[in-house]
Protein backbone atom coordinates (compact mmCIF):
# COMPACT_ATOMS: atom_id res chain seq x y z
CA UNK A 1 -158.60 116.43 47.70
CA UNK A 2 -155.60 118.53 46.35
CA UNK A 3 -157.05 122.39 45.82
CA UNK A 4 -157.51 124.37 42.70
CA UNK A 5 -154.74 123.29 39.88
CA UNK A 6 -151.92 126.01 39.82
CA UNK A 7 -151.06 127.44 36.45
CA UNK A 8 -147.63 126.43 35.40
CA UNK A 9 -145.30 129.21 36.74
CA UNK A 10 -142.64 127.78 33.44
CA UNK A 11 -143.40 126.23 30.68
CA UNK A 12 -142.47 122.51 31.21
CA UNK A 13 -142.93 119.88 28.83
CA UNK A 14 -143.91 116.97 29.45
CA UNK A 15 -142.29 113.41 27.92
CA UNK A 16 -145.98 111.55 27.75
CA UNK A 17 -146.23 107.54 27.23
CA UNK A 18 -149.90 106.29 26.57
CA UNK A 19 -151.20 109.63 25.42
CA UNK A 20 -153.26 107.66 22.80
CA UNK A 21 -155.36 105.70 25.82
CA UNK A 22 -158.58 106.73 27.35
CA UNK A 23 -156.88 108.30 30.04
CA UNK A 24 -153.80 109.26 28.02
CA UNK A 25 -156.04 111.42 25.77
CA UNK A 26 -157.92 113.18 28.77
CA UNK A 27 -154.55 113.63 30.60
CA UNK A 28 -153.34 115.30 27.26
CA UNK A 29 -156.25 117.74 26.74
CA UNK A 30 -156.14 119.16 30.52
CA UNK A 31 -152.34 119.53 30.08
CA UNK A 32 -152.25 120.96 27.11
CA UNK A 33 -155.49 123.96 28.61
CA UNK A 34 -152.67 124.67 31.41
CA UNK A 35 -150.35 125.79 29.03
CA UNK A 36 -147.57 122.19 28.91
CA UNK A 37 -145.47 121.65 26.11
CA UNK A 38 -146.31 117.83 25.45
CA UNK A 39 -143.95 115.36 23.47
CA UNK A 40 -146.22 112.15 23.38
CA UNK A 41 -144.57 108.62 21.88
CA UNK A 42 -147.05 106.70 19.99
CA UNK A 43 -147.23 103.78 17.62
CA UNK A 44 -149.98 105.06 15.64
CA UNK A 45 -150.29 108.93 15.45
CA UNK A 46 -153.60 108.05 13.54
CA UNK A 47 -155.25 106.67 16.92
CA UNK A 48 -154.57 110.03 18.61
CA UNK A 49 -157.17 112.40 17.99
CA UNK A 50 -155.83 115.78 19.49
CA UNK A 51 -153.71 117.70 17.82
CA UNK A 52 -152.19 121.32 19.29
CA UNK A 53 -149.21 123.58 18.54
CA UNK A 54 -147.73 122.59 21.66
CA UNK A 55 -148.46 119.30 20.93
CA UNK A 56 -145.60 117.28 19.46
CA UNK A 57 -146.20 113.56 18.27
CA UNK A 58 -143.59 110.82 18.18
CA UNK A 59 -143.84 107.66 16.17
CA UNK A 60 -142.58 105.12 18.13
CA UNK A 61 -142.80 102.33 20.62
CA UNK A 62 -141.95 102.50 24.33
CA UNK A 63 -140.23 98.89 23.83
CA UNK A 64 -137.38 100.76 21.63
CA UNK A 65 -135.07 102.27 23.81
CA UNK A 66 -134.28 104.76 20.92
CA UNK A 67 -137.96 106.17 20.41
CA UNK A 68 -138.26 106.70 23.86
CA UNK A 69 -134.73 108.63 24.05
CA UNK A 70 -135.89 110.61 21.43
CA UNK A 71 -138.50 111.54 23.27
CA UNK A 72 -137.57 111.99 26.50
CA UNK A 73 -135.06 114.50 25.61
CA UNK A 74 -135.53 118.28 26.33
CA UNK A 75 -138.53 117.58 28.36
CA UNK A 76 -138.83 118.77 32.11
CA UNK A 77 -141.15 115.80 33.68
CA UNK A 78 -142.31 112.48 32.48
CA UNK A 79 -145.75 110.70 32.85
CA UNK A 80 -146.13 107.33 31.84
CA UNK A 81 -149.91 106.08 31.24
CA UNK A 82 -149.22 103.00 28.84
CA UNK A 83 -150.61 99.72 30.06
CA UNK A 84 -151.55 96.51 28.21
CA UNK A 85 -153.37 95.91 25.69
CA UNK A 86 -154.19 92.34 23.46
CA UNK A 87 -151.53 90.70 22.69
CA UNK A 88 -148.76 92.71 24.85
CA UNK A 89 -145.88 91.22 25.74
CA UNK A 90 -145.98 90.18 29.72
CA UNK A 91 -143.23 91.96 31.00
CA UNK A 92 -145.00 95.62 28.59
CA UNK A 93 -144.30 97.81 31.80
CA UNK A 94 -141.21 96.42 33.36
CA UNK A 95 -139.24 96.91 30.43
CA UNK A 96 -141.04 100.19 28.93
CA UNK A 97 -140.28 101.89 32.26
CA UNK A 98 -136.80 100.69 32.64
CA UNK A 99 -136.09 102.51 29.00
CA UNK A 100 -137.90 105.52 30.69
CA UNK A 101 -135.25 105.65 33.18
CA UNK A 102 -132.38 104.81 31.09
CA UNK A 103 -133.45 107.52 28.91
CA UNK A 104 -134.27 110.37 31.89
CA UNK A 105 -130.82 109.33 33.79
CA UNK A 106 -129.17 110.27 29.71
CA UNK A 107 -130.78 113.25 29.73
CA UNK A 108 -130.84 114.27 33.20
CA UNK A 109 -134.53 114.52 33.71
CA UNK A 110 -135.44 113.67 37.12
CA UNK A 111 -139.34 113.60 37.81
CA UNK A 112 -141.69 110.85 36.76
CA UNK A 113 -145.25 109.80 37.63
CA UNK A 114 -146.79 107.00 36.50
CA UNK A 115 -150.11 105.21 35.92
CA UNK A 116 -150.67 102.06 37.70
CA UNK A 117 -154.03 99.96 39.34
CA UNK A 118 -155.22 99.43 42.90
CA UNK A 119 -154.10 95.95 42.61
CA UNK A 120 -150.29 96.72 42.85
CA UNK A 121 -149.83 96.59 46.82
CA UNK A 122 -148.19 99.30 49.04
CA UNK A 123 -146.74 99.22 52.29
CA UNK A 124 -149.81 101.77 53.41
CA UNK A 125 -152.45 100.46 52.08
CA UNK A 126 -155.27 98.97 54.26
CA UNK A 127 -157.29 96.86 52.79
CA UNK A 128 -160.99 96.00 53.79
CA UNK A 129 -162.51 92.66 52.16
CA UNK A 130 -163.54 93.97 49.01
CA UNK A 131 -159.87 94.79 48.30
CA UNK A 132 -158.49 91.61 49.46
CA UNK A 133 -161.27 90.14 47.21
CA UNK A 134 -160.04 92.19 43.97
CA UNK A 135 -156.33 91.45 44.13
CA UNK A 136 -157.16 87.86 45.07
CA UNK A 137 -159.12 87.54 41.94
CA UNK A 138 -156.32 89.74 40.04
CA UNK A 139 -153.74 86.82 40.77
CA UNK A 140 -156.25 84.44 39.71
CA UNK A 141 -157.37 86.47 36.05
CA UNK A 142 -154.42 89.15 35.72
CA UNK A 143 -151.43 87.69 36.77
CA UNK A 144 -149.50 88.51 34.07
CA UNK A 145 -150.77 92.54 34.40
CA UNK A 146 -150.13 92.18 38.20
CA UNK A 147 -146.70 90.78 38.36
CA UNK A 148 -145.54 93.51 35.46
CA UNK A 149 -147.30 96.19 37.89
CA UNK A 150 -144.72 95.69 40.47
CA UNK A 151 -141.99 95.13 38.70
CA UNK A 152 -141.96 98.19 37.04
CA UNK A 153 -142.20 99.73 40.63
CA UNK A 154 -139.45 98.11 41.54
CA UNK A 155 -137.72 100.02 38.96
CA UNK A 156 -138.69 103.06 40.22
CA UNK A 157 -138.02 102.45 43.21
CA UNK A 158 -134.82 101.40 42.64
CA UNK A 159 -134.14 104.14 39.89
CA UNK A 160 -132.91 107.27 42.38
CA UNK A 161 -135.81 109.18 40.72
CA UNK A 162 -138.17 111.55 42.19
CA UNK A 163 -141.32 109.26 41.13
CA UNK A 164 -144.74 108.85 41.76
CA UNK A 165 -147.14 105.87 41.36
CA UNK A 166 -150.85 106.76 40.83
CA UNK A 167 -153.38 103.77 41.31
CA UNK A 168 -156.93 104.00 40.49
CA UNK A 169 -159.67 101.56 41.16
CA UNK A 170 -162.22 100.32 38.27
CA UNK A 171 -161.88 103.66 36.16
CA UNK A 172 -165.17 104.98 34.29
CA UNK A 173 -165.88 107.11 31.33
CA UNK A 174 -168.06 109.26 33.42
CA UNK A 175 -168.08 113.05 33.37
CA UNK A 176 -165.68 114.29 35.77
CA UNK A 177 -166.46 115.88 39.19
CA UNK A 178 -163.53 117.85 40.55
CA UNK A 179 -164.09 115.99 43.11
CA UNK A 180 -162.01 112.79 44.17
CA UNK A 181 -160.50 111.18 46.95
CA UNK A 182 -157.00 110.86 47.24
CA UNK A 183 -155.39 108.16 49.80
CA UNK A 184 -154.22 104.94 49.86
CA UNK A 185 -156.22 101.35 49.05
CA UNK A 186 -158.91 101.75 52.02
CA UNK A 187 -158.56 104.56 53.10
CA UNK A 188 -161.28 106.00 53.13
CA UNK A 189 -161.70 103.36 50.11
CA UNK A 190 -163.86 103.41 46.70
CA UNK A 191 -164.06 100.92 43.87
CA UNK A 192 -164.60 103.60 40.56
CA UNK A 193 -163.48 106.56 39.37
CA UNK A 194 -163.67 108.61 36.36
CA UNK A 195 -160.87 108.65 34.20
CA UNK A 196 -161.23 112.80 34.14
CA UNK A 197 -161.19 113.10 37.59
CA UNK A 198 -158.34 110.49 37.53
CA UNK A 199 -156.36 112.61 34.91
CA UNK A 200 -157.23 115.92 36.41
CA UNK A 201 -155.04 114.68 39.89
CA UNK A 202 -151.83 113.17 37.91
CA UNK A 203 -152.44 117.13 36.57
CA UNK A 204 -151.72 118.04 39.57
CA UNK A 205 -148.90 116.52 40.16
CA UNK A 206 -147.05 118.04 37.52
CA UNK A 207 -146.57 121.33 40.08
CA UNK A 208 -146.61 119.37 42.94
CA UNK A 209 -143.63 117.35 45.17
CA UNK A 210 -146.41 116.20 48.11
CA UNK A 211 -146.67 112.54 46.64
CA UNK A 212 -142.74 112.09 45.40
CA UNK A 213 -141.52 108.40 46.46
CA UNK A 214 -145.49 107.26 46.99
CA UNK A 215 -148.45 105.57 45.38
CA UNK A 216 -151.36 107.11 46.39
CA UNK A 217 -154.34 105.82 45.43
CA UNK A 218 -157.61 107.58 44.05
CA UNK A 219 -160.84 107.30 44.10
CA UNK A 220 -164.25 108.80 43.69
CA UNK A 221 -165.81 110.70 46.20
């Protein structure tokens, strides 16, 4: 487990997409307590519930290239937590994410970490049977969520970006711990984790370079 959060030695602000989600809104509070300036895209600015004076809220989608340009610019680091939701489109991800980069290459913005699940595979990842047993059943149930999953990491990947791709398992609205595992799918392995705990580590990340180019996966302890 990563230590004790640093405070921010600058002020960065952060371009946030899917600050209005469960674990968009916890990711927003602990940001904001460390001092971030946050521009956060939303459709509905009613749905978001925090409001601070570093806090700036966009009206927008993440499917118009202009919103997220909009937003994107004059911000240090970018965190992407959006995911589907009824009735989103099948490629939601894939094309949010590639607007994402068209917008940080424009504005010359060259961090992102983004939000992803335990399904998407990666190359260091060793899964025991209850893994195999998830994504089998993800292909069968989620295909659609899957298949976006990795194509929007193939953007990344492919984007020259310094990015990072945090999975989480089945995520919880338990209390958080502090406490969390940090690793890859089975190793050391876990099936839950709170979406504070969750937040707290893509926190983290905001000061840190240790996971750039990976997708490390995290779990409870």
């Amino acid at each position: 487990m990563p230590g004790p959060l640093r405070q921010p030695t600058t002020m960065k602000q952060i371009a946030l997409f899917g600050g209005s989600g469960k674990t968009g809104r916890q990711f927003l509070q602990q940001a904001l307590d460390k001092g971030y300036r946050i521009k956060a895209l939303v459709r509905n600015p009613a749905t978001l519930s925090i409001s601070h004076p570093a806090l700036e809220v966009i009206k927008g989608d993440v499917l118009r290239l202009d919103d997220v340009d909009k937003t994107v610019a004059g911000t240090d680091v970018v965190v992407s937590l959006f995911g589907h939701v009824k009735d989103s489109p099948a490629n939601l991800q894939t094309e949010g994410t590639q607007n994402i980069v068209t917008a940080m290459k424009r504005h010359g913005v060259q961090r992102i970490i983004s939000l992803s699940g335990g399904g998407l595979p990666y190359e260091k990842d060793q899964p025991k049977f209850a893994d195999k047993l998830i994504r089998g059943i993800m292909q069968l149930v989620a295909k659609k969520i899957l298949d976006d999953a990795i194509n929007h990491a193939a953007v990344l990947q492919q984007s020259g970006l310094q990015w990072t791709i945090v999975r989480g398992p089945r995520l919880t609205d338990a209390p958080g711990t502090g406490r969390y595992n940090v690793g890859w799918v089975g190793v050391p392995g876990g099936t839950q984790i709170s979406r504070t705990d969750l937040a707290q580590f893509i926190v983290s990340l905001l000061e840190s370079d240790e996971f750039i180019g990976e997708m490390p996966f995290v779990t409870k302890v």
